[in-house]
Protein backbone atom coordinates (compact mmCIF):
# COMPACT_ATOMS: atom_id res chain seq x y z
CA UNK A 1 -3.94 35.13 24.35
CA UNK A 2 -3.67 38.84 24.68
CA UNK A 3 -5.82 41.67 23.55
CA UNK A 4 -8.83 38.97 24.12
CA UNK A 5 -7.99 37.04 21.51
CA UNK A 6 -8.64 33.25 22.12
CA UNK A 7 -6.22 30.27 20.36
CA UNK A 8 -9.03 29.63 18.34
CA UNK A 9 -9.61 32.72 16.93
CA UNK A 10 -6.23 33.46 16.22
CA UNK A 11 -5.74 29.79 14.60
CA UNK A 12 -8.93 31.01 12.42
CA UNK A 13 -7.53 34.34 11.49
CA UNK A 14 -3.78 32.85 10.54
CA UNK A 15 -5.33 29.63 8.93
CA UNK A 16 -3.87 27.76 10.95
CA UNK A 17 -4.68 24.79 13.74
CA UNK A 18 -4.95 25.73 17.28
CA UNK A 19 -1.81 23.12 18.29
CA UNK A 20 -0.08 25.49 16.05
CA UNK A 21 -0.91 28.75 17.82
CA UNK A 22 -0.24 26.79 21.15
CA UNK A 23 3.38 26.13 19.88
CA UNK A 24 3.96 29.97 18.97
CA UNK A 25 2.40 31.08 22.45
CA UNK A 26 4.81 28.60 24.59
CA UNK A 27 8.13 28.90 21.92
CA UNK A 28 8.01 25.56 21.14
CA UNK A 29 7.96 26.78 17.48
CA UNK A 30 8.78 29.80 15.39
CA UNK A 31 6.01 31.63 13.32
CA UNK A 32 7.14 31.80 9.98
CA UNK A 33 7.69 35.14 8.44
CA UNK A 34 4.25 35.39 6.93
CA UNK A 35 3.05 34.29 10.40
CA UNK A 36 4.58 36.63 12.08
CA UNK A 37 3.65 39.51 9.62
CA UNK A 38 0.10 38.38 10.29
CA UNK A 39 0.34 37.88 14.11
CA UNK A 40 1.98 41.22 14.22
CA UNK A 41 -1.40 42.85 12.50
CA UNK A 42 -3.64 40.69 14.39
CA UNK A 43 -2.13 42.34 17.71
CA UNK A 44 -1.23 45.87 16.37
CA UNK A 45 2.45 45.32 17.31
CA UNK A 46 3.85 46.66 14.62
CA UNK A 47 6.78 44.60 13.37
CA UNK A 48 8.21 43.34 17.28
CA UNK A 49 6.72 39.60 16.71
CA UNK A 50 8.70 39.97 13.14
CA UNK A 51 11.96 41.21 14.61
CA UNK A 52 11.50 38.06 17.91
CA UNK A 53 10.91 35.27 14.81
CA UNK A 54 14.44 36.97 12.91
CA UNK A 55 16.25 36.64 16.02
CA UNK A 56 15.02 33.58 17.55
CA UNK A 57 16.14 32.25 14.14
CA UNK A 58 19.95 32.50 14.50
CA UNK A 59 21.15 29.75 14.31
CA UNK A 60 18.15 27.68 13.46
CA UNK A 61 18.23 25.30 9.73
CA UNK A 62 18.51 27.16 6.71
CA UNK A 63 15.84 29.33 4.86
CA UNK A 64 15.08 26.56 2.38
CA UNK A 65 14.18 24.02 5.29
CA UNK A 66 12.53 26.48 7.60
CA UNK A 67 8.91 25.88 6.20
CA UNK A 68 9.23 22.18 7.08
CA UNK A 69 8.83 21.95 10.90
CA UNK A 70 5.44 23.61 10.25
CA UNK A 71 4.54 21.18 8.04
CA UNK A 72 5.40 18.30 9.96
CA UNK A 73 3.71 19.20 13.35
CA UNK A 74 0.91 19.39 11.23
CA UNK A 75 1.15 16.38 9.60
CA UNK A 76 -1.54 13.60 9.10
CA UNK A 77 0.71 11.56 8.58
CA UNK A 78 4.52 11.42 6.73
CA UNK A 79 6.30 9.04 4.78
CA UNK A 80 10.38 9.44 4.28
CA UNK A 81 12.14 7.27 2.41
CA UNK A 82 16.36 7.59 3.22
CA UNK A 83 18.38 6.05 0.65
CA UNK A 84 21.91 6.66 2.47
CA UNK A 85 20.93 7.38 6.22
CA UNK A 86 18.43 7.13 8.65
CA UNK A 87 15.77 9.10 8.64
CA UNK A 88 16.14 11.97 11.03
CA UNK A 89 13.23 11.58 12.97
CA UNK A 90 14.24 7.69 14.30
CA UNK A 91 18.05 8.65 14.57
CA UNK A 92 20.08 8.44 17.78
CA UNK A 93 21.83 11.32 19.75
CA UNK A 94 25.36 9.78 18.58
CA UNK A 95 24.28 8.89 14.73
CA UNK A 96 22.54 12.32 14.16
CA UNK A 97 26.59 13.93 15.60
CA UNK A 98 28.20 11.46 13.41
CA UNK A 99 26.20 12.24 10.48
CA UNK A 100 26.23 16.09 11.21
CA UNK A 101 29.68 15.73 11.65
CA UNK A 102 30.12 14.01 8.73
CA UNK A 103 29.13 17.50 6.73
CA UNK A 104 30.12 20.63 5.93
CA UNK A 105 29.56 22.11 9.38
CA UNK A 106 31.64 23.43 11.48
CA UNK A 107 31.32 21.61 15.31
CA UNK A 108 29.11 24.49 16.72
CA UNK A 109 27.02 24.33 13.98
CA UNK A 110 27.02 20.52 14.49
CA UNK A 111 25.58 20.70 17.81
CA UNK A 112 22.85 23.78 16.98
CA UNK A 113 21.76 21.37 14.22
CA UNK A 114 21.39 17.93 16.74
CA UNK A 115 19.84 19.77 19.55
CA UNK A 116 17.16 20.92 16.89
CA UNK A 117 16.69 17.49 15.58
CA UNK A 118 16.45 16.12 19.02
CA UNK A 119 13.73 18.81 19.57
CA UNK A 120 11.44 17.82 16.14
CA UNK A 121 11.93 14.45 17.22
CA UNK A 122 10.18 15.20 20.43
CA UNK A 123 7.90 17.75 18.75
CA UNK A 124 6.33 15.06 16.35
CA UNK A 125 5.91 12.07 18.67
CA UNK A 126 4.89 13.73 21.04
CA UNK A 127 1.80 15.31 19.82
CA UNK A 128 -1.33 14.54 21.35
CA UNK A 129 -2.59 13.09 18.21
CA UNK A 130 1.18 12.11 16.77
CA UNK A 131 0.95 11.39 12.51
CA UNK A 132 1.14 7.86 11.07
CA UNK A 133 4.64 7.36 9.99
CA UNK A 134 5.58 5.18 7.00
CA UNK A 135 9.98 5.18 6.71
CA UNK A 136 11.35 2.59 4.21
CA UNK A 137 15.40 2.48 4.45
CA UNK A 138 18.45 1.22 2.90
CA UNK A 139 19.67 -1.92 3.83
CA UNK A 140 23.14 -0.57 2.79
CA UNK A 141 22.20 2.47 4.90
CA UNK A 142 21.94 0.26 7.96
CA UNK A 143 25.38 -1.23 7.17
CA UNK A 144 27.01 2.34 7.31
CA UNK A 145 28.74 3.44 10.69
CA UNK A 146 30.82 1.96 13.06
CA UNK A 147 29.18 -1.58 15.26
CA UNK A 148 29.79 0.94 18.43
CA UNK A 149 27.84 3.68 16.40
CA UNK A 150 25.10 1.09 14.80
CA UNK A 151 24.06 -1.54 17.13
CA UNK A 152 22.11 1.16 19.07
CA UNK A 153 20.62 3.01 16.17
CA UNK A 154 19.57 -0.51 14.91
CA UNK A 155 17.91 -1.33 18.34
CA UNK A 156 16.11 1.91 18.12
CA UNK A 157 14.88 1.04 14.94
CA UNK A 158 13.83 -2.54 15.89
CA UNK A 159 11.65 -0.56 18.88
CA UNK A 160 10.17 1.92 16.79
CA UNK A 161 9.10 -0.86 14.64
CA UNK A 162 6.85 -2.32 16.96
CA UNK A 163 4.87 0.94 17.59
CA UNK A 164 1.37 1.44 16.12
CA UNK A 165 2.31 4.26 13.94
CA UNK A 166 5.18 3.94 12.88
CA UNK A 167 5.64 1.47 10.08
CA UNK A 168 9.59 0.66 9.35
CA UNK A 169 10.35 -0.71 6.09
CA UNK A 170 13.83 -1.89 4.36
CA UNK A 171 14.88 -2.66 0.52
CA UNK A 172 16.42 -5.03 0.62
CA UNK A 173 20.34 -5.44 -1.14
CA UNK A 174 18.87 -8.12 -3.37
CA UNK A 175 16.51 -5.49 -4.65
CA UNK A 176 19.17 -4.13 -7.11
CA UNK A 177 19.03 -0.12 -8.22
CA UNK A 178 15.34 1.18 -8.26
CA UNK A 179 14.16 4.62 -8.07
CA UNK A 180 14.76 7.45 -5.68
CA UNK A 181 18.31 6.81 -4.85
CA UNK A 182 19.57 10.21 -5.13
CA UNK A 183 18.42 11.61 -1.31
CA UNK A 184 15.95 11.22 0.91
CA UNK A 185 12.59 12.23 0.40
CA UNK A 186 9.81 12.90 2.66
CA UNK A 187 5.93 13.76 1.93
CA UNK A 188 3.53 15.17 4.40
CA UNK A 189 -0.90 14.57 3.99
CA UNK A 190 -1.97 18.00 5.50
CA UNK A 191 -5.18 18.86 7.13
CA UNK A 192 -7.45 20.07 4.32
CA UNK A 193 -6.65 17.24 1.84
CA UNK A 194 -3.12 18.99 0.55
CA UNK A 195 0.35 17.40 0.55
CA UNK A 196 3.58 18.66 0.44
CA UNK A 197 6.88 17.34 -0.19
CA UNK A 198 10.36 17.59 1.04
CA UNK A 199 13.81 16.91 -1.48
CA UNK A 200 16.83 16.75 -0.33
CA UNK A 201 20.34 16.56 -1.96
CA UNK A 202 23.91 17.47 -1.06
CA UNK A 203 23.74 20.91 -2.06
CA UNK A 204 20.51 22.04 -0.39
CA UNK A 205 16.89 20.86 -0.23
CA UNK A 206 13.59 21.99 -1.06
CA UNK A 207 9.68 21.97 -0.13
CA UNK A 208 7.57 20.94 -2.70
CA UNK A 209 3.98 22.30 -2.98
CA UNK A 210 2.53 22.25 -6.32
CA UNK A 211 0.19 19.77 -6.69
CA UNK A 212 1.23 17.88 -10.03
CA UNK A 213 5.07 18.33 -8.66
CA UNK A 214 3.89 16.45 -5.44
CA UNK A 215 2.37 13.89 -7.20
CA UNK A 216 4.94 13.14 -9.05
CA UNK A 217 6.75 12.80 -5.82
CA UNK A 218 4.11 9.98 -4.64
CA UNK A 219 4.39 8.45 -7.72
CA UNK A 220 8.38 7.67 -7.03
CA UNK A 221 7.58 6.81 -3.35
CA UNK A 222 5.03 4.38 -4.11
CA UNK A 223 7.61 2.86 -7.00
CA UNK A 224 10.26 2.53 -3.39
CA UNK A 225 8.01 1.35 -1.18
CA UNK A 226 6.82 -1.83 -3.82
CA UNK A 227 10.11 -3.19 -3.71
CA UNK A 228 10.84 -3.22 0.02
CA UNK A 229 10.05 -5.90 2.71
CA UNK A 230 7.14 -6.21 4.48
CA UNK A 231 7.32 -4.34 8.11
CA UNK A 232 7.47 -7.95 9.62
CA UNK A 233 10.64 -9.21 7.79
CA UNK A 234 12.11 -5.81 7.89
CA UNK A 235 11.77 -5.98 11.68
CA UNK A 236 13.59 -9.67 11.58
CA UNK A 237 16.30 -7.79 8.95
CA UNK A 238 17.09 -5.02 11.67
CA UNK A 239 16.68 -7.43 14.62
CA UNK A 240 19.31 -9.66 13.19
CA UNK A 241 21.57 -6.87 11.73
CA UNK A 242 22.20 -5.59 15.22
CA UNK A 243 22.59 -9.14 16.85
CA UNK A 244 25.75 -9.59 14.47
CA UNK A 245 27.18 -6.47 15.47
């Protein structure tokens, strides 16, 4: 860092972990705007770092999402639970366009919003110490989208499955209505003992901090995950829903 400031002083004087302040330093990832208030006084640059993180920004998700990324690259570990598609993180290149697409964007929006999935995709496997992962799905979810669009997404699942952390779930169609079928829902164990969570509906979504509003939120994931399968069968489920395809 500049002005003899080392990565791990600057991740002590912003709070923050030192993979974080690596991210900032290479552009892998874009301070927020407290960050970059802070980095700003840190250095003495008066407001440049501010004005970089506002324009690097165009284009980027929407205000409401924008603390998320954060949160997720410094994840413990996450647990999503999609109700009507698949997860983000475990989607394909052509079933992230089709469900973009699908939306209210128009197509250049479309393809600013894949190519920054594709990048938090890369971003949270590919940490040096990547978070466990717990996703439970739909089964109807996995029985939405073309064969041509599916089979692949299905055989990407059935890989991901088999990885150490990453722990793939289904509910099954025989499980009837149960909670937490209005959007997906993600929640995030931070370093430091907090969690946070992250609702989503078709209007907009939100980040959830507060800690009896979070637990409510693990209270309704725990309620999904106790009535789907197993990660075994729900690896046989997705193996055999793509073989019929």
């Amino acid at each position: 860092m500049t002005n003899g400031v080392t990565q791990e002083r600057l991740a002590e004087r912003l709070r923050v972990s030192t993979s974080l302040v690596a991210k900032f330093e290479t552009a892998r990832l874009v301070p927020m705007p407290d960050t970059a208030r802070n980095l700003d006084e840190v250095f003495g640059s008066g407001e440049l770092i501010q004005e970089l993180a506002v324009d690097a920004r165009k284009g980027v998700p929407p205000e409401w999402f924008q603390p998320w990324p954060e949160m997720e690259l410094e994840a413990l570990s996450l647990r999503f639970h999609g109700p009507n598609f698949v997860p983000g993180l475990l989607q394909t290149e052509e079933y992230a366009r089709a469900v973009l697409n699908a939306g209210l964007l128009n197509p250049d929006e479309a393809e600013e919003r894949l190519a920054l999935r594709m990048q938090r995709q890369a971003a949270v496997f590919g940490r040096e110490k990547p978070p466990i992962c717990t996703f439970i799905l739909d089964e109807l979810a996995l029985m939405r989208g073309s064969p041509t669009l599916m089979k692949p997404q299905l055989e990407k699942l059935a890989e991901w499955s088999t990885r150490q952390l990453v722990f793939v779930h289904v509910v099954p169609r025989s499980a009837g209505l149960y909670v937490g079928q209005t959007g997906p829902l993600v929640l995030a164990a931070l370093p430091g003992g907090s969690e946070a969570a992250y609702l989503e509906d078709q209007a907009a979504g939100r980040v959830i901090s507060e800690p009896d509003n979070v637990a409510a939120m693990v209270r309704v994931w725990d309620a999904i995950r106790s009535v789907a399968l197993p990660r075994d069968m729900s690896r046989d489920l997705i193996v055999r829903m793509a073989s019929e395809l």
